[in-house]
Protein backbone atom coordinates (compact mmCIF):
# COMPACT_ATOMS: atom_id res chain seq x y z
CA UNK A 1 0.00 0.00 0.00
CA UNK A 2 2.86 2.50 -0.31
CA UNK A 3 2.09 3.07 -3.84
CA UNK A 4 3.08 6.90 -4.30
CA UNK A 5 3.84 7.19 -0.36
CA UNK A 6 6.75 9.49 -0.05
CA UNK A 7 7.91 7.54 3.17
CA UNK A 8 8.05 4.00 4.21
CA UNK A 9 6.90 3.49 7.81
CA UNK A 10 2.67 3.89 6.26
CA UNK A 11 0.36 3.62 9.05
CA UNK A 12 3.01 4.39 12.02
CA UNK A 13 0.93 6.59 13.79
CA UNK A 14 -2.23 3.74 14.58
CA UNK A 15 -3.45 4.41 17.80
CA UNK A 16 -1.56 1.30 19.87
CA UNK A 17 1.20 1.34 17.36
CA UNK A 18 3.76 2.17 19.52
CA UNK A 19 6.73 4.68 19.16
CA UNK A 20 7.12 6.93 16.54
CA UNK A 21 9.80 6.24 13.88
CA UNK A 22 13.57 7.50 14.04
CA UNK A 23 14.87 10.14 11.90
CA UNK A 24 11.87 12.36 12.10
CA UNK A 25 10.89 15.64 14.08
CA UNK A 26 7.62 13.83 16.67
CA UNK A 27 4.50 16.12 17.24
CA UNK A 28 2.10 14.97 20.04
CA UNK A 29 -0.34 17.70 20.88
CA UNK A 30 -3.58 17.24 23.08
CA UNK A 31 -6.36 19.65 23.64
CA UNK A 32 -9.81 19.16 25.69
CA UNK A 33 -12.19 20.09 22.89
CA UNK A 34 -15.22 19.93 25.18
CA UNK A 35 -17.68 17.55 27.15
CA UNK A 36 -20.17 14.69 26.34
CA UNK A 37 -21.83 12.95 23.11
CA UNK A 38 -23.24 16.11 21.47
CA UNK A 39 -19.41 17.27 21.59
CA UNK A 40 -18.10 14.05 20.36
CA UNK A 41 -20.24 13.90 17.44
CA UNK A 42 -20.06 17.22 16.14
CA UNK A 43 -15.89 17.15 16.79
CA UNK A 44 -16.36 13.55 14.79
CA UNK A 45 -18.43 15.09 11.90
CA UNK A 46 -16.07 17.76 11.64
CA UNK A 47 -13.23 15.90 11.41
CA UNK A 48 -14.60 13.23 9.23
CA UNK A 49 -15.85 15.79 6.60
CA UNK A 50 -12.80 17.93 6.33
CA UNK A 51 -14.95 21.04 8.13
CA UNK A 52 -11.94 21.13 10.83
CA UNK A 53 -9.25 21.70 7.95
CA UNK A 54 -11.52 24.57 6.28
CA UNK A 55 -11.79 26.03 8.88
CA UNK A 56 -8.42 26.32 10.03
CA UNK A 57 -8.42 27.89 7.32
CA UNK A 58 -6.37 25.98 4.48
CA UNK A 59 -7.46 24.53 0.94
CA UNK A 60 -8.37 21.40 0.85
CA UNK A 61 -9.82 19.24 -1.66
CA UNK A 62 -10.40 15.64 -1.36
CA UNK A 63 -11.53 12.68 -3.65
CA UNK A 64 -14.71 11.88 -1.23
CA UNK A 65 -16.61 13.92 1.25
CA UNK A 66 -15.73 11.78 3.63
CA UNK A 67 -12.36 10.37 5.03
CA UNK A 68 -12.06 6.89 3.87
CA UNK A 69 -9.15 4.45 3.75
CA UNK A 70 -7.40 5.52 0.52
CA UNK A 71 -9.08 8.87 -0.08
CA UNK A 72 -6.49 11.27 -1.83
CA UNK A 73 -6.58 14.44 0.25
CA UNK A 74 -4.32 17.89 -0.78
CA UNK A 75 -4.08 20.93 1.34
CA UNK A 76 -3.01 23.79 0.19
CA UNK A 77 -1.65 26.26 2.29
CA UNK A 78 -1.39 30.16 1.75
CA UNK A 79 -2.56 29.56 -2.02
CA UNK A 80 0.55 28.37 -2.97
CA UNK A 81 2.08 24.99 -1.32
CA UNK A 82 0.24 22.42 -2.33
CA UNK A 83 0.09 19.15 -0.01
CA UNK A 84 -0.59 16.18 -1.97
CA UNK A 85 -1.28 12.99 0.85
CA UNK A 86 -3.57 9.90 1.18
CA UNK A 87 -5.75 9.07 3.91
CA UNK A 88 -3.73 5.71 5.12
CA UNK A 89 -5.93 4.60 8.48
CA UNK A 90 -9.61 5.39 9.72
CA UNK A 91 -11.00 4.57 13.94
CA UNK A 92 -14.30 4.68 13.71
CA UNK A 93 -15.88 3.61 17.48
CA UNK A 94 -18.40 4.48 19.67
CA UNK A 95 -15.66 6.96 22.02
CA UNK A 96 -12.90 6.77 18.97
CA UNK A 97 -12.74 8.79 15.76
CA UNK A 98 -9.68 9.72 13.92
CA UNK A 99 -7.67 9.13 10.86
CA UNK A 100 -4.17 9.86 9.47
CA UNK A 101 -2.78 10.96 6.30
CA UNK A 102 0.40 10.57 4.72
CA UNK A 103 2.62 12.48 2.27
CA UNK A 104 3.03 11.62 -0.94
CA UNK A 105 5.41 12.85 -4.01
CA UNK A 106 5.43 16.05 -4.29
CA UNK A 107 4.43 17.08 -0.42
CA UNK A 108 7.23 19.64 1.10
CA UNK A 109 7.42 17.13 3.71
CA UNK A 110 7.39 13.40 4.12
CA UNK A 111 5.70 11.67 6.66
CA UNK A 112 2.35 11.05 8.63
CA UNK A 113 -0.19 12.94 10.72
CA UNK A 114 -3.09 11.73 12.83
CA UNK A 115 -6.03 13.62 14.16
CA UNK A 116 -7.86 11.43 16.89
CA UNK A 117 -10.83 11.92 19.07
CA UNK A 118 -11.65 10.60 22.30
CA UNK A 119 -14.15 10.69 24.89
CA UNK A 120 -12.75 9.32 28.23
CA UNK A 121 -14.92 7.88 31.02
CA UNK A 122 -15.90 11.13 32.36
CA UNK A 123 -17.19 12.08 29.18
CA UNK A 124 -14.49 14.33 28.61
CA UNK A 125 -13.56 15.31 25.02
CA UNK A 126 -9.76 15.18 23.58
CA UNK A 127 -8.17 15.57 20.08
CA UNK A 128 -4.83 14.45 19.97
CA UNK A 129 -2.64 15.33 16.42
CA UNK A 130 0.05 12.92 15.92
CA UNK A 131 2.93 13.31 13.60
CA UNK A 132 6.19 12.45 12.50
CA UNK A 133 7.65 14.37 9.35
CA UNK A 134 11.32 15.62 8.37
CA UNK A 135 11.51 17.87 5.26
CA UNK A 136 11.21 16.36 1.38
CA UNK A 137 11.72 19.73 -0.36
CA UNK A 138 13.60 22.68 -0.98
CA UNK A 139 11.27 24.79 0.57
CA UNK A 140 10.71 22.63 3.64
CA UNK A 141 14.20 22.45 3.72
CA UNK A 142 15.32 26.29 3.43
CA UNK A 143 12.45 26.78 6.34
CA UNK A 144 14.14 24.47 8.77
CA UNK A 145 13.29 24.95 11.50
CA UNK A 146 9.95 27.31 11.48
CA UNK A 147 8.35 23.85 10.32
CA UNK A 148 8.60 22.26 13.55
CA UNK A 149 6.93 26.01 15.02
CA UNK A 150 4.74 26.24 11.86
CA UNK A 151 3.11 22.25 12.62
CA UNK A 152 2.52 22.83 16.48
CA UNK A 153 0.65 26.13 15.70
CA UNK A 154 -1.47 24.30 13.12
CA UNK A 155 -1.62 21.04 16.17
CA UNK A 156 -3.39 24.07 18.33
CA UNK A 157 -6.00 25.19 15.75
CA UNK A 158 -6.86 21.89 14.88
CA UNK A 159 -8.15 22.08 18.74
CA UNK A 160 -9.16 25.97 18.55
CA UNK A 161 -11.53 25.22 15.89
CA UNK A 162 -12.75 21.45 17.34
CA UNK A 163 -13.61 23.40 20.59
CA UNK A 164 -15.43 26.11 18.92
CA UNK A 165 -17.80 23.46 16.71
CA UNK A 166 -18.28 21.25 19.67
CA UNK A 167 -19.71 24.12 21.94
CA UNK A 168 -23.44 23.59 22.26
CA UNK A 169 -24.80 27.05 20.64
CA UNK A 170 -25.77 29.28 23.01
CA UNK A 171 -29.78 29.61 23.16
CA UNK A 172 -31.23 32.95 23.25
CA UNK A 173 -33.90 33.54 25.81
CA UNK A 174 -36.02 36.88 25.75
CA UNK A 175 -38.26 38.31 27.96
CA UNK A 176 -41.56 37.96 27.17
CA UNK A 177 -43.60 41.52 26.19
């Protein structure tokens, strides 16, 4: 299944998969996104529908609506870098929803990243983005090391914007006449 995959450890960042692989800069970010099913699902829906990446915002287009195993995904970022990667795992489970990407030719960078949602016994909400990546490009190269800055920012959004669409709306009440 590495077909066009610009790396070979595909699928390295499975929840339970273990550690990381050598040679690459390792992003682990976690953020509460909120509290509760209502929260899950809308975080899930989000996620699953690429809403959480337009919203960031960057481009993306992908080959489905939704992520599936083997969906080509690019995101374009600034108007100008474009991200070409493939959608390499998918957790789909009653307190579980995530899936990863990975680059292909032609990303900046190679490597994977994971987005994954959980909702712990307390009902608690998390999104944790997993990655490993090291440069594949000039311009990831000449950028050193702003990447490593540039990829945590992005990490927090990711769980900026998650927060913000899994906050029940806020119900108007007015006084009666």
């Amino acid at each position: 299944m590495t077909g066009d995959f610009s790396y070979p450890e595909v699928g390295a960042t499975l929840p339970g998969g273990g550690v990381l692989p050598p040679g690459y800069s390792h992003l682990h970010h976690r953020a509460r996104i909120g509290h509760g099913e209502a929260a899950f699902r809308a975080a899930a829906d989000a996620l699953g529908t690429f809403r959480m990446h337009r919203r960031l915002p960057v481009g993306v287009t992908a080959s489905v609506p939704r992520a599936e195993v083997g969906v080509q995904v690019t995101v374009t970022l600034a108007g100008v870098v474009r991200a070409p990667c493939r959608i390499v795992w998918v957790v789909d489970e009653p307190d579980r929803y995530g899936w990863a990407y990975g680059t292909l030719t032609g990303h900046p960078e190679c490597g994977e990243e994971a987005f994954l949602l959980t909702r712990d016994q307390d009902g608690g909400v998390w999104l944790d983005v997993v990655a490993f990546s090291r440069p594949a490009g000039r311009v990831a190269r000449a950028l050193g090391r702003l990447v490593p800055v540039a990829q945590r920012l992005y990490a927090r959004r990711c769980g900026q914007v998650l927060r913000g669409i899994g906050r029940p709306a806020k119900r108007i009440v007015r006084p009666a006449n």
